[in-house]
Structures are given as C-alpha cells and as structure tokens.
Protein backbone atom coordinates (compact mmCIF):
# COMPACT_ATOMS: atom_id res chain seq x y z
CA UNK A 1 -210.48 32.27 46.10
CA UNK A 2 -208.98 35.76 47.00
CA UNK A 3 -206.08 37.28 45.72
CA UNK A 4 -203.11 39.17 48.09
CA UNK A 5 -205.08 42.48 48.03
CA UNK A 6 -208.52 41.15 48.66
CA UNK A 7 -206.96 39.13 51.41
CA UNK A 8 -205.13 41.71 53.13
CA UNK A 9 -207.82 44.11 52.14
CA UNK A 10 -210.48 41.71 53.89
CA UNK A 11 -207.91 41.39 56.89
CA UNK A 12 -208.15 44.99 57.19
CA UNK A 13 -212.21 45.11 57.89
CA UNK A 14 -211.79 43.30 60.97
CA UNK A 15 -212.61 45.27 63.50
CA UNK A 16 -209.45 46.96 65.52
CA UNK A 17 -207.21 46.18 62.26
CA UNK A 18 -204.41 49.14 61.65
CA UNK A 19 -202.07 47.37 59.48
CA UNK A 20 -200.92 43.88 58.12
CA UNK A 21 -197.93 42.97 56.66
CA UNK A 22 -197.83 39.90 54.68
CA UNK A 23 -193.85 38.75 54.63
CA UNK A 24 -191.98 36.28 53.15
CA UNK A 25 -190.20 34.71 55.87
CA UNK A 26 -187.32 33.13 54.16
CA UNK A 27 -186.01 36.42 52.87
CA UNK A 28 -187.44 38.79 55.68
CA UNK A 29 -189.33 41.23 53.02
CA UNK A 30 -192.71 42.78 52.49
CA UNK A 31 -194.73 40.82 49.96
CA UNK A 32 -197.40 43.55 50.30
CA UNK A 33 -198.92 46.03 53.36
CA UNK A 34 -201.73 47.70 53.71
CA UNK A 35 -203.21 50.11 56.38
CA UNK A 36 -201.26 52.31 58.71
CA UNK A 37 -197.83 51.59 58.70
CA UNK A 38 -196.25 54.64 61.05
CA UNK A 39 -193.95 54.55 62.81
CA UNK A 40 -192.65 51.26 60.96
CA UNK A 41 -192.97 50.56 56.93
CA UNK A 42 -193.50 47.97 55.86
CA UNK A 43 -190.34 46.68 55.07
CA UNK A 44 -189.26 47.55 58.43
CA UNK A 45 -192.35 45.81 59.74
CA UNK A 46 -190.98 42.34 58.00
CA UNK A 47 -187.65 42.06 58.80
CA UNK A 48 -188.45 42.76 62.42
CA UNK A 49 -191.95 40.60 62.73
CA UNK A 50 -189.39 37.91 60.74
CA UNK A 51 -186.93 37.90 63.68
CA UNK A 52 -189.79 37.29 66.32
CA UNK A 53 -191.17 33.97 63.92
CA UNK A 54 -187.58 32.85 63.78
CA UNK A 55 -187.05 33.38 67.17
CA UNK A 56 -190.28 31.41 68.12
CA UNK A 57 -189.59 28.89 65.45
CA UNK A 58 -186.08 28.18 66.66
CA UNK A 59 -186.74 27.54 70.54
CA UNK A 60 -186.97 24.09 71.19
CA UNK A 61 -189.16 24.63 73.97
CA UNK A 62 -191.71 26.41 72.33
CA UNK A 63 -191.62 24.22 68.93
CA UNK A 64 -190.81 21.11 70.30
CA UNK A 65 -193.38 18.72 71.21
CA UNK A 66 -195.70 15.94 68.68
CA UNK A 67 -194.10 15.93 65.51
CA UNK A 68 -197.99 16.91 64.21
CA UNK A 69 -198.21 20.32 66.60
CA UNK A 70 -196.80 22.65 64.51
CA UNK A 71 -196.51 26.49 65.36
CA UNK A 72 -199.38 28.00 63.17
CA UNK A 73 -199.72 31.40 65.28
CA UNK A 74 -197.77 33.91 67.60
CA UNK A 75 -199.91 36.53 69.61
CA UNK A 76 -197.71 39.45 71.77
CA UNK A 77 -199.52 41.95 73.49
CA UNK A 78 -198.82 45.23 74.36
CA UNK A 79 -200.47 48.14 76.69
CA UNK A 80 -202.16 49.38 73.28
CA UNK A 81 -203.07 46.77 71.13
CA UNK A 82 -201.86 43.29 69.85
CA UNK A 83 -199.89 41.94 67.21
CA UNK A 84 -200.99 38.22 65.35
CA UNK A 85 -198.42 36.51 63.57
CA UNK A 86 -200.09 33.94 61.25
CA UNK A 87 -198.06 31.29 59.28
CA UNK A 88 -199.62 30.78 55.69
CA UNK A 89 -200.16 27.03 54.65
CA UNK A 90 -200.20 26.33 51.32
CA UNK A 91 -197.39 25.84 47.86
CA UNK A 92 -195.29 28.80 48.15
CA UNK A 93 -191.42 28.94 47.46
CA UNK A 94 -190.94 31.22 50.76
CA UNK A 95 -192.55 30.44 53.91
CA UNK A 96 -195.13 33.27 54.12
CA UNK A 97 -196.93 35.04 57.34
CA UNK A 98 -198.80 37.65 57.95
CA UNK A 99 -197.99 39.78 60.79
CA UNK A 100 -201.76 42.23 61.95
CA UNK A 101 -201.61 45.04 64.27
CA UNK A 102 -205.12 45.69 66.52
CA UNK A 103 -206.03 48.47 68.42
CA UNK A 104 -207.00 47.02 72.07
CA UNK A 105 -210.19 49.64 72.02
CA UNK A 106 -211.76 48.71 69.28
CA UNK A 107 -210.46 44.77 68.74
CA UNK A 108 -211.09 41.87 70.30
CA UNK A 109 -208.52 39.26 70.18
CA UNK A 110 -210.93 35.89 70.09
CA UNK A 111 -213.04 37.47 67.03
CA UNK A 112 -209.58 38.76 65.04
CA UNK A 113 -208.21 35.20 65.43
CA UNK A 114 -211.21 33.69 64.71
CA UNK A 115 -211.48 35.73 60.76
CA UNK A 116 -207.73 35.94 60.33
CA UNK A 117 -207.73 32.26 60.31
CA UNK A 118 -210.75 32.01 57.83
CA UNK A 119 -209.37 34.89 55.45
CA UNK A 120 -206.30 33.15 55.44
CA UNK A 121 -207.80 29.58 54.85
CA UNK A 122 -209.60 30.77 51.73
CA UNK A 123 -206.51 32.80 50.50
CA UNK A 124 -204.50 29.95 50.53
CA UNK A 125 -207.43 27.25 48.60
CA UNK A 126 -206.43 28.51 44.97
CA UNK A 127 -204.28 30.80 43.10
CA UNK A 128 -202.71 33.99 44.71
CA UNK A 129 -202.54 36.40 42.08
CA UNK A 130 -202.59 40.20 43.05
C-alpha cells in the first residue's frame, strides 16, 4: 500500500517522467503534482487534462462498445514527448486520474505504461492517505 506522495513520487522514477498530475475529475482540480510543472501548474494542468478525459469519455464512438470495455487509458503524443491519462479504480467520491508527461528522449511509451499501471494498481489496494 502507497500513499498519494509515494505514488506519484514512484510515478516520477520512471524513466522520461517530468510531471504528473493526479486530478479529481468530477471537479477538474489538482489533488496533488509533483515534478516539473512549467509552463502549466498544476491546477492548470487538471482542468485542461479534465477536458480531454471528458471529451474522450463523452464520444460515443470512442466509449461505446461491450458494456465490460471500459476506457481505462488515453495516450496523445506530441513531437516532444507523450502525455498518459490513467483512470484510477478503486472507492473514491470523485473519479480520479492521473495525467504523466514523458520526455520522448529518454521514455519509452511500452515500459511507462507498463509501471504506471502497476504503481497505480497498488495505490489503489488499500488506504490513500498522504
């Protein structure tokens, strides 16, 4: 079991990590951030990265399909790096993501998918204090 700051803290030793953002997505705030946040804060970072999991939420034709094939992931890449937008299972009042930035030099997307999903799997097995 890892708390929020181990978790994002953990999230930021993958390799090519420069910042994560974990959100609540019903309100479109910054639970917490860590790493480089320029130009964007944090705050900014959520209500933006919110907009983009709404967006992708709200399209029929991208969450439409078997009832059991639920969105669980949003990757957009750029000339410079990637973003990962990962929807956190588990008892919260919110529906929480986090939202990682990754340097294309010095990530690779497979691997940061691959321990983003772990980190996030044993975040959400027990409690989530700080």
């Amino acid at each position: 079991m890892i708390g929020i700051d181990g978790c994002l803290q953990r999230i930021m030793d993958i390799p090519g990590a420069r910042s994560v953002t974990l959100v609540d997505g019903a309100s479109g705030l910054a639970v917490a951030g860590a790493g480089r946040q320029d130009p964007l804060d944090q705050h900014e970072d959520a209500a933006a990265s919110t907009d983009v999991v709404r967006a992708v939420l709200g399209c029929p034709a991208l969450a439409g399909g078997r009832d059991d094939d639920d969105i669980s992931e949003i990757i957009v890449c750029g000339t410079r790096g990637y973003h990962l937008m990962n929807l956190v299972k588990g008892d919260f009042d919110g529906r929480l993501f986090v939202h990682v930035l990754f340097d294309d030099e010095t990530g690779n997307l497979g691997m940061a998918r691959f321990r983003l999903r772990g980190i996030l799997a044993e975040f959400t097995e027990g409690g989530h204090e700080r």
